[in-house]
Protein backbone atom coordinates (compact mmCIF):
# COMPACT_ATOMS: atom_id res chain seq x y z
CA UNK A 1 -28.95 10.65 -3.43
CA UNK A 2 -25.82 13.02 -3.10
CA UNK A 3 -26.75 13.40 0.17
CA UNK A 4 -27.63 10.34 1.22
CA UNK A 5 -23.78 9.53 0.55
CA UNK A 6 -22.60 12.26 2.27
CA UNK A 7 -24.41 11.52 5.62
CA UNK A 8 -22.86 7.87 4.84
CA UNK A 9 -19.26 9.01 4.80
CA UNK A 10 -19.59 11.43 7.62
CA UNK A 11 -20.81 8.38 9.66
CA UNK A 12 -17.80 6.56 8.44
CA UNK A 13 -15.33 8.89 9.16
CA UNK A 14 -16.76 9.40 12.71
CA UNK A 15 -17.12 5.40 12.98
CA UNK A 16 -13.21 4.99 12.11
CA UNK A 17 -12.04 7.66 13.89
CA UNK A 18 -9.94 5.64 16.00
CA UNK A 19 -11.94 6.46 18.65
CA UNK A 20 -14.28 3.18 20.93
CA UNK A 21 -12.59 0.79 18.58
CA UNK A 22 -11.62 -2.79 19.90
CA UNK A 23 -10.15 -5.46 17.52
CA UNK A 24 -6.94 -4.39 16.05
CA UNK A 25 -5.52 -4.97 12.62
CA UNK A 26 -3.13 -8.13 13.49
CA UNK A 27 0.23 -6.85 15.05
CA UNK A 28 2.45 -9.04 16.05
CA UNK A 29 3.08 -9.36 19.54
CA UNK A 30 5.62 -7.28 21.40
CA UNK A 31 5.42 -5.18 17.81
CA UNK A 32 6.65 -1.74 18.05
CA UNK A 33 4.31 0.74 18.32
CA UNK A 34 5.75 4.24 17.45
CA UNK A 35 4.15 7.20 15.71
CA UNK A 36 4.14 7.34 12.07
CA UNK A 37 3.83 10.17 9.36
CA UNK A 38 1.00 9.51 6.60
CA UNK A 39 1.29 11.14 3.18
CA UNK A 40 -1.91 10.89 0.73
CA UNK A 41 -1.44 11.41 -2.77
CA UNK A 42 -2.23 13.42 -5.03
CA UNK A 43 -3.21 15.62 -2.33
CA UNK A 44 0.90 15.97 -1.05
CA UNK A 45 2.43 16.61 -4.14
CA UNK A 46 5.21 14.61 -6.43
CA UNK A 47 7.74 16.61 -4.28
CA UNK A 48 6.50 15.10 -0.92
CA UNK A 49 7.46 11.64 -1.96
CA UNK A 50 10.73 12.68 -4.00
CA UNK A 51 12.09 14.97 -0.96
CA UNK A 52 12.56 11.78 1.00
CA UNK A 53 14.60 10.63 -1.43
CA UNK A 54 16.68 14.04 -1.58
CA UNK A 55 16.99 13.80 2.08
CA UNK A 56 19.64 10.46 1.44
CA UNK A 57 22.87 11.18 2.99
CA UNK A 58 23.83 7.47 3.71
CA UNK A 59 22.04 4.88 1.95
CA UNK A 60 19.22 4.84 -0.13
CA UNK A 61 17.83 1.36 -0.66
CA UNK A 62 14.76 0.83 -3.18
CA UNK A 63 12.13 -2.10 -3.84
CA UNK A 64 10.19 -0.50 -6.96
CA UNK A 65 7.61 -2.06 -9.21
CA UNK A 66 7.58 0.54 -11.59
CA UNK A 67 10.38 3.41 -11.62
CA UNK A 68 9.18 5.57 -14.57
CA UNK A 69 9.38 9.01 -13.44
CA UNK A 70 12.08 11.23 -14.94
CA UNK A 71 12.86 13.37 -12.06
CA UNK A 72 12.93 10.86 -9.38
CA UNK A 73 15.40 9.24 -11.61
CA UNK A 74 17.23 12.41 -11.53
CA UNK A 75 16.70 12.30 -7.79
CA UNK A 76 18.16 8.91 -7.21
CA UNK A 77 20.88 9.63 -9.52
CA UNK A 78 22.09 12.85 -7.87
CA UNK A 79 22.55 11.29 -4.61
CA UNK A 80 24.91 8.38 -5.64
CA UNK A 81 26.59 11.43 -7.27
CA UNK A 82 26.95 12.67 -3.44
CA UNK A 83 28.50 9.91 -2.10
CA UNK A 84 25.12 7.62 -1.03
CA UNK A 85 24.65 4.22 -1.45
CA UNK A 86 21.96 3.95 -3.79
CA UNK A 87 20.53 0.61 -4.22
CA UNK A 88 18.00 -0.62 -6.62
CA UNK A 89 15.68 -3.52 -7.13
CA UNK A 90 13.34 -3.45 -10.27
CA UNK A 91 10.38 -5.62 -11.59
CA UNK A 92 11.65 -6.74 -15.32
CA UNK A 93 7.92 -7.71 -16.46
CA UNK A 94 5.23 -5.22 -14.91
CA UNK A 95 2.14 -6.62 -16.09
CA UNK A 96 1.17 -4.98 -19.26
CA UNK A 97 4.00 -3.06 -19.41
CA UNK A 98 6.81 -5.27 -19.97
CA UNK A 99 10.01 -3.31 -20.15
CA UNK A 100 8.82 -0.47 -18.59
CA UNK A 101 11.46 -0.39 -15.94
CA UNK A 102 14.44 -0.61 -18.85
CA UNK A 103 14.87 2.99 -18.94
CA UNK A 104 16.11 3.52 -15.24
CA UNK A 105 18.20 0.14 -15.37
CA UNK A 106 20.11 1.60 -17.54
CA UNK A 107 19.89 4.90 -16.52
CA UNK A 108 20.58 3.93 -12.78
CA UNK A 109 23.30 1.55 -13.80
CA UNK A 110 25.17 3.90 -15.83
CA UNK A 111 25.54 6.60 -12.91
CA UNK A 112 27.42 3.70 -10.70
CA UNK A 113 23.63 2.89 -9.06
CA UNK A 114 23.73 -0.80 -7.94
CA UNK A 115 20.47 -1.73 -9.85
CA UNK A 116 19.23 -5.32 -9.91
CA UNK A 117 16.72 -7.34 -11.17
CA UNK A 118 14.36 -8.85 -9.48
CA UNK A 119 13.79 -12.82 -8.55
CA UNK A 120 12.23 -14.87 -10.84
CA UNK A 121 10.94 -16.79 -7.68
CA UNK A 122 8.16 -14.42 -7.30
CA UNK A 123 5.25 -13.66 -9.92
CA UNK A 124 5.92 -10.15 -9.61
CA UNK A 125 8.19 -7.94 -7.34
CA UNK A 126 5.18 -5.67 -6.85
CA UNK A 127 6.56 -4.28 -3.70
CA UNK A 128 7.51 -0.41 -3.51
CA UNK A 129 8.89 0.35 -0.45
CA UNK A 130 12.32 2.65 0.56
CA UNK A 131 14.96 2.70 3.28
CA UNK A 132 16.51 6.03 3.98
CA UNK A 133 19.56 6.03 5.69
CA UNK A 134 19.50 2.74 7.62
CA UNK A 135 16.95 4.85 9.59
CA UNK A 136 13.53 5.46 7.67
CA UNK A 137 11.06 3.56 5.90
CA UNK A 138 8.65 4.50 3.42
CA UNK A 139 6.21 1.78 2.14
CA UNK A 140 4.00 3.32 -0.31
CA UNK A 141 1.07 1.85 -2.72
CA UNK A 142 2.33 4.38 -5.10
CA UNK A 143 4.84 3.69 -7.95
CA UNK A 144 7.32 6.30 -9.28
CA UNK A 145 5.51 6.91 -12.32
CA UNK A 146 3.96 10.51 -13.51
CA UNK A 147 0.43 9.12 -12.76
CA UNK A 148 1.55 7.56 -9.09
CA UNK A 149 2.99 10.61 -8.09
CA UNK A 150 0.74 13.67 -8.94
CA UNK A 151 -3.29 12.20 -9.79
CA UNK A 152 -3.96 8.60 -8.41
CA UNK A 153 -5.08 7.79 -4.90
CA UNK A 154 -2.29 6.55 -3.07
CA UNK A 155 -0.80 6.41 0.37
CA UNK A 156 2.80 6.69 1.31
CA UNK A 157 3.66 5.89 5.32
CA UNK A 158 6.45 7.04 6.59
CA UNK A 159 8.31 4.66 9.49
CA UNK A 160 11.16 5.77 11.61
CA UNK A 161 10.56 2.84 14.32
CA UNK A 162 14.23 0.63 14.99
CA UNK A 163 12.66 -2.51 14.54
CA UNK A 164 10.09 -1.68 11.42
CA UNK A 165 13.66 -0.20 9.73
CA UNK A 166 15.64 -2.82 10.47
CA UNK A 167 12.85 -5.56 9.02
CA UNK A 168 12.74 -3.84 6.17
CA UNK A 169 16.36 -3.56 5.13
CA UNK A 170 16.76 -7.24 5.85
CA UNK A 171 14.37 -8.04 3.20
CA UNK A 172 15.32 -5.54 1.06
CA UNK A 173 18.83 -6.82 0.93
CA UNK A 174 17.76 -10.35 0.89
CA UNK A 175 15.76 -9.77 -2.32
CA UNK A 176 18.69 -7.77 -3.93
CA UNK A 177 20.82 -10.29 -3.53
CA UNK A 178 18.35 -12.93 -4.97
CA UNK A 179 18.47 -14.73 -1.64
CA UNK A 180 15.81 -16.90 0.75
CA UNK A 181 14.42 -13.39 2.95
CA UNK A 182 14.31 -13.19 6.89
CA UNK A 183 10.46 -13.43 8.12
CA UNK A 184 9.21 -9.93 8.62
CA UNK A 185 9.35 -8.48 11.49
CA UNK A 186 7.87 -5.75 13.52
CA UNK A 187 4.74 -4.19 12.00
CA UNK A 188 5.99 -5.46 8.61
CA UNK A 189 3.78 -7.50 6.39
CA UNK A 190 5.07 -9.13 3.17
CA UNK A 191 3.50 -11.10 0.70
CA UNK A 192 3.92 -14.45 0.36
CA UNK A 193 4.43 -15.17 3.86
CA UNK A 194 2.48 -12.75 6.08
CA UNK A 195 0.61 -10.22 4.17
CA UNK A 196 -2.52 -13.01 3.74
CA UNK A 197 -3.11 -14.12 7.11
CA UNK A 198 -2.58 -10.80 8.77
CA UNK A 199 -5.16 -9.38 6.98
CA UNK A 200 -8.33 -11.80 6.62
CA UNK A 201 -7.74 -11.89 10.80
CA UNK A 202 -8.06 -8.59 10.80
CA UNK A 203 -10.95 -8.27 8.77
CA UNK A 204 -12.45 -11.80 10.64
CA UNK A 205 -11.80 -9.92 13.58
CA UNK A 206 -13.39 -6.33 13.45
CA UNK A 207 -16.33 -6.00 15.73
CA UNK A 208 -17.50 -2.32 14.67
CA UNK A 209 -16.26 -1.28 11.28
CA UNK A 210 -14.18 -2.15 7.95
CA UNK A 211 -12.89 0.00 5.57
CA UNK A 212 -11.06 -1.01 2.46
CA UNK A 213 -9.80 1.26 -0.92
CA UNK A 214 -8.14 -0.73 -3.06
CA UNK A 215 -6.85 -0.80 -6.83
CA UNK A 216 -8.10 -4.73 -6.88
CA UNK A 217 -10.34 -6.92 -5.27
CA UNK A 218 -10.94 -10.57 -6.01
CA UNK A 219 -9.15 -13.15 -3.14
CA UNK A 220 -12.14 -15.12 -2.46
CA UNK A 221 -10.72 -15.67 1.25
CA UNK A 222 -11.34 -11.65 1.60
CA UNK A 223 -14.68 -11.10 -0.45
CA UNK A 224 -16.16 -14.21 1.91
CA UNK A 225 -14.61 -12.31 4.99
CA UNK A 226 -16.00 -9.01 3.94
CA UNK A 227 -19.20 -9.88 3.23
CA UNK A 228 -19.44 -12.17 6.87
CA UNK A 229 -17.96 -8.94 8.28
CA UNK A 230 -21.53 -6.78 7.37
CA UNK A 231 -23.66 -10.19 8.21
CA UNK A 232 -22.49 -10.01 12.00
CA UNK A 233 -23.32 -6.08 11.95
CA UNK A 234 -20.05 -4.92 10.86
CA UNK A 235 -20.16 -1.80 8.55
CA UNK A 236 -18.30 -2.50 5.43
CA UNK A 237 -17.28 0.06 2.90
CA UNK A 238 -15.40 -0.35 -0.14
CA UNK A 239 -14.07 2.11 -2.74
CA UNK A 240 -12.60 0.67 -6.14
CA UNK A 241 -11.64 2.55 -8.70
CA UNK A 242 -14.33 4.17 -11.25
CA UNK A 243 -12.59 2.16 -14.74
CA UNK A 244 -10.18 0.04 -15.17
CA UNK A 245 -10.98 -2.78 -12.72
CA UNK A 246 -10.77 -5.84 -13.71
CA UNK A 247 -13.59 -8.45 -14.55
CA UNK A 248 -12.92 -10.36 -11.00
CA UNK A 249 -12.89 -7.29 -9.40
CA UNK A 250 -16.27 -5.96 -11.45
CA UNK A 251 -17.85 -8.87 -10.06
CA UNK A 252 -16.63 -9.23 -6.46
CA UNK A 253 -18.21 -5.42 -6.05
CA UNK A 254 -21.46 -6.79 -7.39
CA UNK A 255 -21.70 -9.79 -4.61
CA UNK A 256 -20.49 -7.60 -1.95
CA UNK A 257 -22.87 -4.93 -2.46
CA UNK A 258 -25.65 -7.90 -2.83
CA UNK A 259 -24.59 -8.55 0.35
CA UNK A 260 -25.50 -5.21 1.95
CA UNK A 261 -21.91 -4.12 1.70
CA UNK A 262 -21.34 -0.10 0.99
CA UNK A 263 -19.32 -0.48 -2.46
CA UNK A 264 -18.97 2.48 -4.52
CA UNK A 265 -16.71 3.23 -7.66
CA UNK A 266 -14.79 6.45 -7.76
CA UNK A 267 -13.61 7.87 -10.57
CA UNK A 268 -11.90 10.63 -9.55
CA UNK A 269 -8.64 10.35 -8.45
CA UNK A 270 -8.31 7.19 -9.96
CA UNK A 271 -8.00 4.54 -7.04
CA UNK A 272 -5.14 3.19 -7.30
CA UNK A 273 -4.65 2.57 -3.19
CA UNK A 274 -4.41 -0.46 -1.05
CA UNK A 275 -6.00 0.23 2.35
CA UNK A 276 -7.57 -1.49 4.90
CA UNK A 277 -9.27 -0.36 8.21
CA UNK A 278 -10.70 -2.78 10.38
CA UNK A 279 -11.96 -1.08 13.69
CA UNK A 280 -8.62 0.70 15.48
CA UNK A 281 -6.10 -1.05 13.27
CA UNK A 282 -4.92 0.52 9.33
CA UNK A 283 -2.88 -1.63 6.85
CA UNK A 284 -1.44 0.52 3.86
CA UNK A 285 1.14 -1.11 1.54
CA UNK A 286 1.30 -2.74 -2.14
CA UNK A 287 -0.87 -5.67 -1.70
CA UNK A 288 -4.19 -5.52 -3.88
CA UNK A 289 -7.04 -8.03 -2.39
CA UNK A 290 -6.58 -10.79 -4.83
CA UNK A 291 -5.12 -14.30 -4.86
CA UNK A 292 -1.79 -13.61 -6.95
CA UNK A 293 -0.47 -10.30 -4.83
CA UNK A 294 -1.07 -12.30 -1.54
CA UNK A 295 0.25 -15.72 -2.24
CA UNK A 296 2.43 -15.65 -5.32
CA UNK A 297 3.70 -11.80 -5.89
CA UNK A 298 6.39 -10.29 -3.19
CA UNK A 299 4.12 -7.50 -1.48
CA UNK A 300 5.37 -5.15 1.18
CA UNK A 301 2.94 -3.37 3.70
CA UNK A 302 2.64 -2.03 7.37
CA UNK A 303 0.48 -2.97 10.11
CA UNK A 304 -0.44 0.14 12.31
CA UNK A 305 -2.11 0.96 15.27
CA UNK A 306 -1.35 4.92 14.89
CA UNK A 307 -4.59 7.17 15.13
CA UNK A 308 -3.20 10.18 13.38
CA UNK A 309 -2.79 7.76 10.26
CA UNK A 310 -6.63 6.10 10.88
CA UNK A 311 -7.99 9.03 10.87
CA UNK A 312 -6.43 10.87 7.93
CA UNK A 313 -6.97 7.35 5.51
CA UNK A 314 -10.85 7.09 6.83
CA UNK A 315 -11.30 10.97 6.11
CA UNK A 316 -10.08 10.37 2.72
CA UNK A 317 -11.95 7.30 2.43
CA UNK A 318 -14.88 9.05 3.34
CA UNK A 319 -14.59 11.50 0.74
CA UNK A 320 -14.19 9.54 -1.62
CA UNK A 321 -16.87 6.89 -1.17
CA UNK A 322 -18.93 10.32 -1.25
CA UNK A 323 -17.99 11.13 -4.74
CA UNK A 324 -18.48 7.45 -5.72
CA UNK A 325 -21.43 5.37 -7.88
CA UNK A 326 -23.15 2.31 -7.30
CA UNK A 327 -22.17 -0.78 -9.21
């Protein structure tokens, strides 16, 4: 059986290589197309994520879910000490954890940190995304918590394209500010606007391959493209995590693997991702696959046509469907 799984996720890594691939994820036209770095977690280390923060000498604007980690705090902290402009947006009611984020409010708000809240016009601010300097964005699926930075799955991208940037901070400042946000722009998804079309086009699109690891997985829009994805000859993986899903997601993996799709749950690092391949195109950002983080949460994520990314997400897709069960 082991092997069996193996051979599978060498052919999918080789399959989503980057390499004879024709439908793109859905960039919009004229789109920059620039070179990206790709971090994957836990593999990079807390430090990876937290030296981009260090690196501030300008500005140092934040869109955080969940901001639990003590040293990032210290991190974000010591740069408005320096001078920056450190500006924060938090998530008052994380699902579950409601009043998680008090801590570096007042933390962040003490040290002269503008710190907001976020807009009760959303569901949840689920976004986590950072802009460095008026010059770099990072859109991760991680949050700054002990477990996002050093043992889930995640993905961090790291975007020094003009246009991507400048999307970005428009957002980011409109949703600071508690204010009606520009449309995205560039290769920039966000949920509620774009984040949902872009991505059941892609997957509606893909003539060779799909790839998807993802924390949650319900939207019916994207189980019914999935699964018509493998029915025209498509191959379809999926990795969700080993525990923890919840009962939508339990039984989404059951229908897509009735209907031939490769689903497997890994347990270890806990998946706690949001990636999609579909043939040469890669979305990585906050959005999970389900119905309230693509039409009623705000959602941040990229749309890429970069190889060097493809290839490193589908090798670690790969390995991980290899380590996963049946469900």
């Amino acid at each position: 059986m082991r092997s069996n799984l193996n051979l599978r996720a060498a052919a999918l890594a080789a399959t989503l290589s980057g390499l004879g691939c024709e439908v793109p994820l859905d960039v919009p036209a004229g789109a920059p197309s620039g070179p990206v770095s790709l971090l994957v977690e836990p593999d990079a280390g807390a430090d990876a994520v937290r030296d981009l923060l260090k690196g501030a000498r300008a500005s140092l604007w934040m869109e955080m879910y969940l901001l639990t980690d003590e040293a990032t705090m210290d991190a974000l902290i010591d740069r408005r000490r320096a001078g920056v402009d450190v500006r924060v947006l938090l998530e008052p009611h994380p699902y579950q954890a409601d009043g998680a984020n008090d801590d570096a409010f007042a933390r962040l708000a003490a040290e002269g940190v503008l710190v907001a809240w976020s807009s009760p016009r959303f569901a949840l601010t689920h976004a986590k995304a950072i802009v460095v300097d008026h010059a770099r964005l990072v859109v991760l699926t991680l949050n700054l918590t002990r477990a996002g930075l050093t043992s889930n799955r995640e993905y961090a991208v790291v975007d020094e394209d003009a246009r991507d940037v400048a999307a970005a901070e428009s957002l980011l400042r409109a949703d600071l500010a508690g204010a009606p946000a520009p449309g995205p722009a560039g290769r920039l998804l966000a949920s509620p606007t774009s984040m949902r079309p872009a991505l059941i086009e892609a997957i509606g699109g893909a003539a060779r391959s799909v790839a998807v690891e993802m924390e949650e997985l319900s939207d019916a829009a994207v189980v019914d493209a999935l699964a018509a994805a493998r029915a025209r000859g498509c191959a379809v993986s999926v990795a969700l995590p080993g525990s923890g899903a919840s009962a939508a997601t339990s039984a989404a993996a059951r229908r897509l693997a009735a209907a031939g799709v490769d689903v497997r749950l890994v347990d270890a690092p806990t998946v706690h991702a949001k990636a999609v391949i579909a043939d040469d195109g890669l979305y990585v950002g906050s959005a999970n696959l389900t119905a309230a983080s693509l039409d009623a949460n705000r959602e941040l994520g990229l749309a890429l046509r970069d190889a060097a990314a493809l290839r490193a997400v589908a090798r670690t897709i790969a390995d991980d469907l290899a380590r996963g069960r049946a469900p």
